[in-house]
Protein backbone atom coordinates (compact mmCIF):
# COMPACT_ATOMS: atom_id res chain seq x y z
CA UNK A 1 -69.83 15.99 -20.47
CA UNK A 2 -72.26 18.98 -20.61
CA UNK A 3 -72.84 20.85 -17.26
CA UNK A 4 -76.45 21.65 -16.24
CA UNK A 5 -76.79 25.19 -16.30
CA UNK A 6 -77.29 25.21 -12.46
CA UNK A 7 -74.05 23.75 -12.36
CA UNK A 8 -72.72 26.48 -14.07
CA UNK A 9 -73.97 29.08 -12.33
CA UNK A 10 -72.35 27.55 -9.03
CA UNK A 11 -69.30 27.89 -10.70
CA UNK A 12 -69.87 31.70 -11.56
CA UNK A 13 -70.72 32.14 -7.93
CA UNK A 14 -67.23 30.24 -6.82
CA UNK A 15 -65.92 32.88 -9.29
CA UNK A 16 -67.33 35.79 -7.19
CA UNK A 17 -66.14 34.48 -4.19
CA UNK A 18 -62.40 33.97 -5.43
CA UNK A 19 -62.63 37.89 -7.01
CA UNK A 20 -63.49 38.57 -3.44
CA UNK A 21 -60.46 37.02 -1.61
CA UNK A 22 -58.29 38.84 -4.38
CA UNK A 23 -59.76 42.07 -3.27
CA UNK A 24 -59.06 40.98 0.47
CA UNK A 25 -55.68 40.17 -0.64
CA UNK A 26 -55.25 43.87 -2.45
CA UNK A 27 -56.60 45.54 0.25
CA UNK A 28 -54.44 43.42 2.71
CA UNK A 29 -51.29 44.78 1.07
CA UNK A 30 -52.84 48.49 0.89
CA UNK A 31 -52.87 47.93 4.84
CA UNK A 32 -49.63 46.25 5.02
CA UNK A 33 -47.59 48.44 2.52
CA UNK A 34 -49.09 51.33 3.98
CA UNK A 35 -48.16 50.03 8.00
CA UNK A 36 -44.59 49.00 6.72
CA UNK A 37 -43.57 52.26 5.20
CA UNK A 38 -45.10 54.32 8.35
CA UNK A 39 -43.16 52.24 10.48
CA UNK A 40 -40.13 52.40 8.41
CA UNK A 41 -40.37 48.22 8.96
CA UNK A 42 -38.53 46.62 6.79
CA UNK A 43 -39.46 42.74 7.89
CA UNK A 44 -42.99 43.60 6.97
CA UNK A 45 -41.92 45.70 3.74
CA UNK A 46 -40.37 42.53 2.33
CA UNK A 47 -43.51 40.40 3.59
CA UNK A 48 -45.17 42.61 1.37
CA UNK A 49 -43.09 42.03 -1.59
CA UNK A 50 -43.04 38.10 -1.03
CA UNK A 51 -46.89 38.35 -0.22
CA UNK A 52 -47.37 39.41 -4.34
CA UNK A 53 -46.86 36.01 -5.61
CA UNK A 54 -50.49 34.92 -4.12
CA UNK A 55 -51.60 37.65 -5.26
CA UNK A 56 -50.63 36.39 -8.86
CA UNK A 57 -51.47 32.92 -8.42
CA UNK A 58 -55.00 33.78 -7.57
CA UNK A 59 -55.24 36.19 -10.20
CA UNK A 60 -54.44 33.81 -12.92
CA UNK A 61 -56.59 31.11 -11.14
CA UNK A 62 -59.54 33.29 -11.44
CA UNK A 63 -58.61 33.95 -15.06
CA UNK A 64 -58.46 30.34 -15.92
CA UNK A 65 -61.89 29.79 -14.59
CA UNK A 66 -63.20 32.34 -16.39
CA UNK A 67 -61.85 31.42 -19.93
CA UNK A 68 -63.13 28.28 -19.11
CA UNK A 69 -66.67 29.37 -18.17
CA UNK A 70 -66.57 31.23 -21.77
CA UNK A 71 -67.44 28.04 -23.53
CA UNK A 72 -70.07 27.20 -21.67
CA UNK A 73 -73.38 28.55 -23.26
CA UNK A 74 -73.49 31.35 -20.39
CA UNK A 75 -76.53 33.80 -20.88
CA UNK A 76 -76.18 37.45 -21.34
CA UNK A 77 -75.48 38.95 -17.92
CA UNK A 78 -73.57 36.00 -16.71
CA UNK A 79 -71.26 36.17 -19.90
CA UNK A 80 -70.72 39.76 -19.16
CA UNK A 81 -69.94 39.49 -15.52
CA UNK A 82 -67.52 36.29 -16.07
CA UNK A 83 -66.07 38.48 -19.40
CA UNK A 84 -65.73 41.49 -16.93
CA UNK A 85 -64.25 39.38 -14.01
CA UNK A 86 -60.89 39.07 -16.43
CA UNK A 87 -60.33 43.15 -16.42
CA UNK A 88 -61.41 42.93 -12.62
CA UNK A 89 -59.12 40.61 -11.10
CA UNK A 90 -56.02 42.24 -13.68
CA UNK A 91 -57.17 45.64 -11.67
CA UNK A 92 -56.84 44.16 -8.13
CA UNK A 93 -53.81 42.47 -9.67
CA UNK A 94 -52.27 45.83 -10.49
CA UNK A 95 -53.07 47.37 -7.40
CA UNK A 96 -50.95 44.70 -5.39
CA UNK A 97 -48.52 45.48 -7.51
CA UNK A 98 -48.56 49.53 -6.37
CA UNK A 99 -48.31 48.33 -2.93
CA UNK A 100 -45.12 46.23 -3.48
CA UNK A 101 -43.75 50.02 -4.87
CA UNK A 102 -45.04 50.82 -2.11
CA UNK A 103 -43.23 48.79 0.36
CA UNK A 104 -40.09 49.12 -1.12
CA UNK A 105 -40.07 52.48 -0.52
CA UNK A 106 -39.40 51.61 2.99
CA UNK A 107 -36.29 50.34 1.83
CA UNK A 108 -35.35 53.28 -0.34
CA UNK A 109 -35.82 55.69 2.30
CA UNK A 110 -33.84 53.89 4.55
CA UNK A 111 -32.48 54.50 7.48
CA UNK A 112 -34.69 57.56 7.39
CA UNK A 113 -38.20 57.28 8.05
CA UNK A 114 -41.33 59.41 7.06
CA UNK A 115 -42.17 62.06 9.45
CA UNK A 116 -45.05 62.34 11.64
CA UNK A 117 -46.98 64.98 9.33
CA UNK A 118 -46.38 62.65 6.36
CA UNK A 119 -47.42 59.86 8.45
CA UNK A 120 -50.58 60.71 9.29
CA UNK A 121 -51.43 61.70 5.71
CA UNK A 122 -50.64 58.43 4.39
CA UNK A 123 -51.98 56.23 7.24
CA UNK A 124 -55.22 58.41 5.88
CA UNK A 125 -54.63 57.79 2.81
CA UNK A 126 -53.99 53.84 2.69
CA UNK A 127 -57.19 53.59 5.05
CA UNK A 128 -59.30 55.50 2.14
CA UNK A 129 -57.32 53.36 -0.73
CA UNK A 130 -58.27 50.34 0.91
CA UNK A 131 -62.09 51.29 1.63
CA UNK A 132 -62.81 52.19 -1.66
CA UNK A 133 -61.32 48.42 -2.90
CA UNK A 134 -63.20 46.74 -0.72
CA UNK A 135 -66.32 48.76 -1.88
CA UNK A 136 -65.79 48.25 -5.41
CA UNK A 137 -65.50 44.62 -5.07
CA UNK A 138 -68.60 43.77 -3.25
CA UNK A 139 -70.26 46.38 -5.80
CA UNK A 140 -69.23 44.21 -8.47
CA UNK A 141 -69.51 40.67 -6.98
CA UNK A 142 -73.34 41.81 -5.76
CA UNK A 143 -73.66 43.79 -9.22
CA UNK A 144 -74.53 46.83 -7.01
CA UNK A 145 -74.73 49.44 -9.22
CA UNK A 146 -75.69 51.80 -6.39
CA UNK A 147 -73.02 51.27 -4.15
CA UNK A 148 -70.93 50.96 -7.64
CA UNK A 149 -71.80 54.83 -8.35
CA UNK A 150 -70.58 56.17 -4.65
CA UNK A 151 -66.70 55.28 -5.65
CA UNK A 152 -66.85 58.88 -7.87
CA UNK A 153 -67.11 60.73 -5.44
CA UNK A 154 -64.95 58.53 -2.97
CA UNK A 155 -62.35 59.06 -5.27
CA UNK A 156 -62.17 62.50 -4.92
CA UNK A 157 -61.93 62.53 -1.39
CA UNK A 158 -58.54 60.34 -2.13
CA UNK A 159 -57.65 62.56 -5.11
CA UNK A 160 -57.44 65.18 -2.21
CA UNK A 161 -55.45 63.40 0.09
CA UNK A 162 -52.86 62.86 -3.01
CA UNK A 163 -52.47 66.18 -3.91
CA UNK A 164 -52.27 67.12 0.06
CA UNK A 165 -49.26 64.42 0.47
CA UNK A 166 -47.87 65.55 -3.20
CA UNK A 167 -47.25 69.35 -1.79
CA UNK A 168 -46.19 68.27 1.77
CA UNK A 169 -43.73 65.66 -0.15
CA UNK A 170 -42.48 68.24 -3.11
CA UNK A 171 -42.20 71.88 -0.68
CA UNK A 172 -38.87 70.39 1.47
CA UNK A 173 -37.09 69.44 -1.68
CA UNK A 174 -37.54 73.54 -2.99
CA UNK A 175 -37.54 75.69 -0.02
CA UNK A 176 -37.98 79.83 -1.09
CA UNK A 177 -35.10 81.79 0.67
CA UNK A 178 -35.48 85.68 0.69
CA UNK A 179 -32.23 87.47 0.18
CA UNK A 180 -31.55 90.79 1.67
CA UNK A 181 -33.08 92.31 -1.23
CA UNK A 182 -35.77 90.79 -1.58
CA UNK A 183 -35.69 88.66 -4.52
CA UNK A 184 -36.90 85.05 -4.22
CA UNK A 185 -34.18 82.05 -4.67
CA UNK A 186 -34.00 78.26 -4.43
CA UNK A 187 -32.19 77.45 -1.37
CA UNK A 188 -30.10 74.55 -1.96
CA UNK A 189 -31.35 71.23 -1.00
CA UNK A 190 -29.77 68.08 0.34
CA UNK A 191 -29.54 65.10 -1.33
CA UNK A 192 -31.41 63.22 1.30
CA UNK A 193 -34.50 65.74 1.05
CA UNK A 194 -34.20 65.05 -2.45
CA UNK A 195 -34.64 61.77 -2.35
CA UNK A 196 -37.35 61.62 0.16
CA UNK A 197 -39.38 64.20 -1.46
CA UNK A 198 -39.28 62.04 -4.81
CA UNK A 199 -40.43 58.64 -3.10
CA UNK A 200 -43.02 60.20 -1.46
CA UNK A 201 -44.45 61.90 -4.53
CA UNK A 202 -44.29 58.65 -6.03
CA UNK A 203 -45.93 57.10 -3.24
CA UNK A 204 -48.69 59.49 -3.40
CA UNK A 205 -48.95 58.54 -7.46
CA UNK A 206 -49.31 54.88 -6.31
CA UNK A 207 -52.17 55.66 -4.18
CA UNK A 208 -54.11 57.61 -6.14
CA UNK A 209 -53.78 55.03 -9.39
CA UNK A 210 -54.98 52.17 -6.40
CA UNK A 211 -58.27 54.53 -6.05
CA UNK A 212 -58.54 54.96 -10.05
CA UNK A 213 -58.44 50.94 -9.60
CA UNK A 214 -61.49 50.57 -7.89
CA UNK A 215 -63.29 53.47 -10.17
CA UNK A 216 -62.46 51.02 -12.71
CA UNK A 217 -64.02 48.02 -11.28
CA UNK A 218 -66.95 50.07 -9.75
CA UNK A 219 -67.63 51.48 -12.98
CA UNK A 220 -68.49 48.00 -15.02
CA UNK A 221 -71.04 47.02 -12.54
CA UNK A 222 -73.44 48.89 -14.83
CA UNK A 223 -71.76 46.84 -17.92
CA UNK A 224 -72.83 43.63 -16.34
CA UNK A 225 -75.97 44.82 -14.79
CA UNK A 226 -77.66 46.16 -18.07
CA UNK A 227 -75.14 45.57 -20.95
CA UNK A 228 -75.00 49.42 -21.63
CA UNK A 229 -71.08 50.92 -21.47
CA UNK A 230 -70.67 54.01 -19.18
């Protein structure tokens, strides 16, 4: 039976408001990954992990929809924003997926935990990942191209805070010694610094690609919006 086109435009709204509870669910594990790894809490690390099949499921739900909305007769911005909606929810999908990394990390690090200076930079950094999300998917849902173009320069502000937590992570691992005459050597480090200094730079890599996410997403708005590519 053919579907009034008011009928299908409800459905393209529904479709908005499921791309929105994915981004709450993204952002959600930003803020969970992020508390759990702080913390050095493994119960909410693994809640985290589990938490990433919903996170799927509504992913492909959306996707579904969508391919099903495709054979509908849509008109030009609608087919782009439904068309668009498929690269959209596999960004939010992918950033979940950082955020598991992310999580686990609690478990690699463990029984150590971060310390407070590395702490603070990625509580700061996970509260900056998740804004910018959130930002970029009411952009997109509202087809906001103005609040769409403030995610550039967002992301450098988290660009920043990765490079900040990539040289506090990387500068334990190869401490500079000065020997008595005055040449510059690699003191040795332990294997525990090591390892801590490469799961945090990873960590830090996770983050920033979360923020490139949202760039993404922010920067079809003007796609749908006018049908010209950035």
């Amino acid at each position: 039976m053919t579907q009034t086109h008011e009928a299908v435009q409800a459905r393209i709204g529904d479709v908005g408001i499921e791309v929105v509870r994915l981004g709450a669910l993204a952002s959600g594990a930003i803020v969970a990954a992020t508390a759990a790894l702080t913390a050095g809490d493994l119960v909410e690390a693994d809640r985290v992990i589990a938490d990433d099949d919903a996170v799927d499921a509504q992913r492909h739900a959306i996707e579904d929809e969508c391919l099903r909305l495709l054979g509908t007769g849509l008109f030009d911005q609608e087919l782009r924003f439904v068309a668009t909606t498929l690269r959209v929810a596999h960004e939010l999908e992918r950033t979940a997926d950082l955020m598991v990394n992310v999580a686990r990390t609690a478990w690699r690090l463990f029984p150590h935990q971060v310390e407070p200076p590395v702490s603070g930079l990625l509580d700061r950094i996970g509260r900056q990942a998740t804004v910018q999300i959130r930002v970029a998917v009411n952009a997109f849902v509202d087809r906001d191209a103005a609040s769409a173009a403030a995610l550039a320069d967002m992301d450098d502000a988290l660009d920043a805070m990765h490079d900040a937590l990539l040289r506090h992570a990387l500068a334990p691992a190869h401490p500079l010694a000065r020997r008595p005459d005055d040449r510059v050597a690699h003191a040795p480090a332990d294997d525990t610094s090591v390892v801590q200094a490469v799961q945090l730079a990873l960590v830090a890599r996770h983050y920033e690609r979360a923020g490139d996410h949202a760039v993404t997403i922010a920067g079809w708005v003007p796609f749908v919006v006018t049908g010209t590519r950035r």
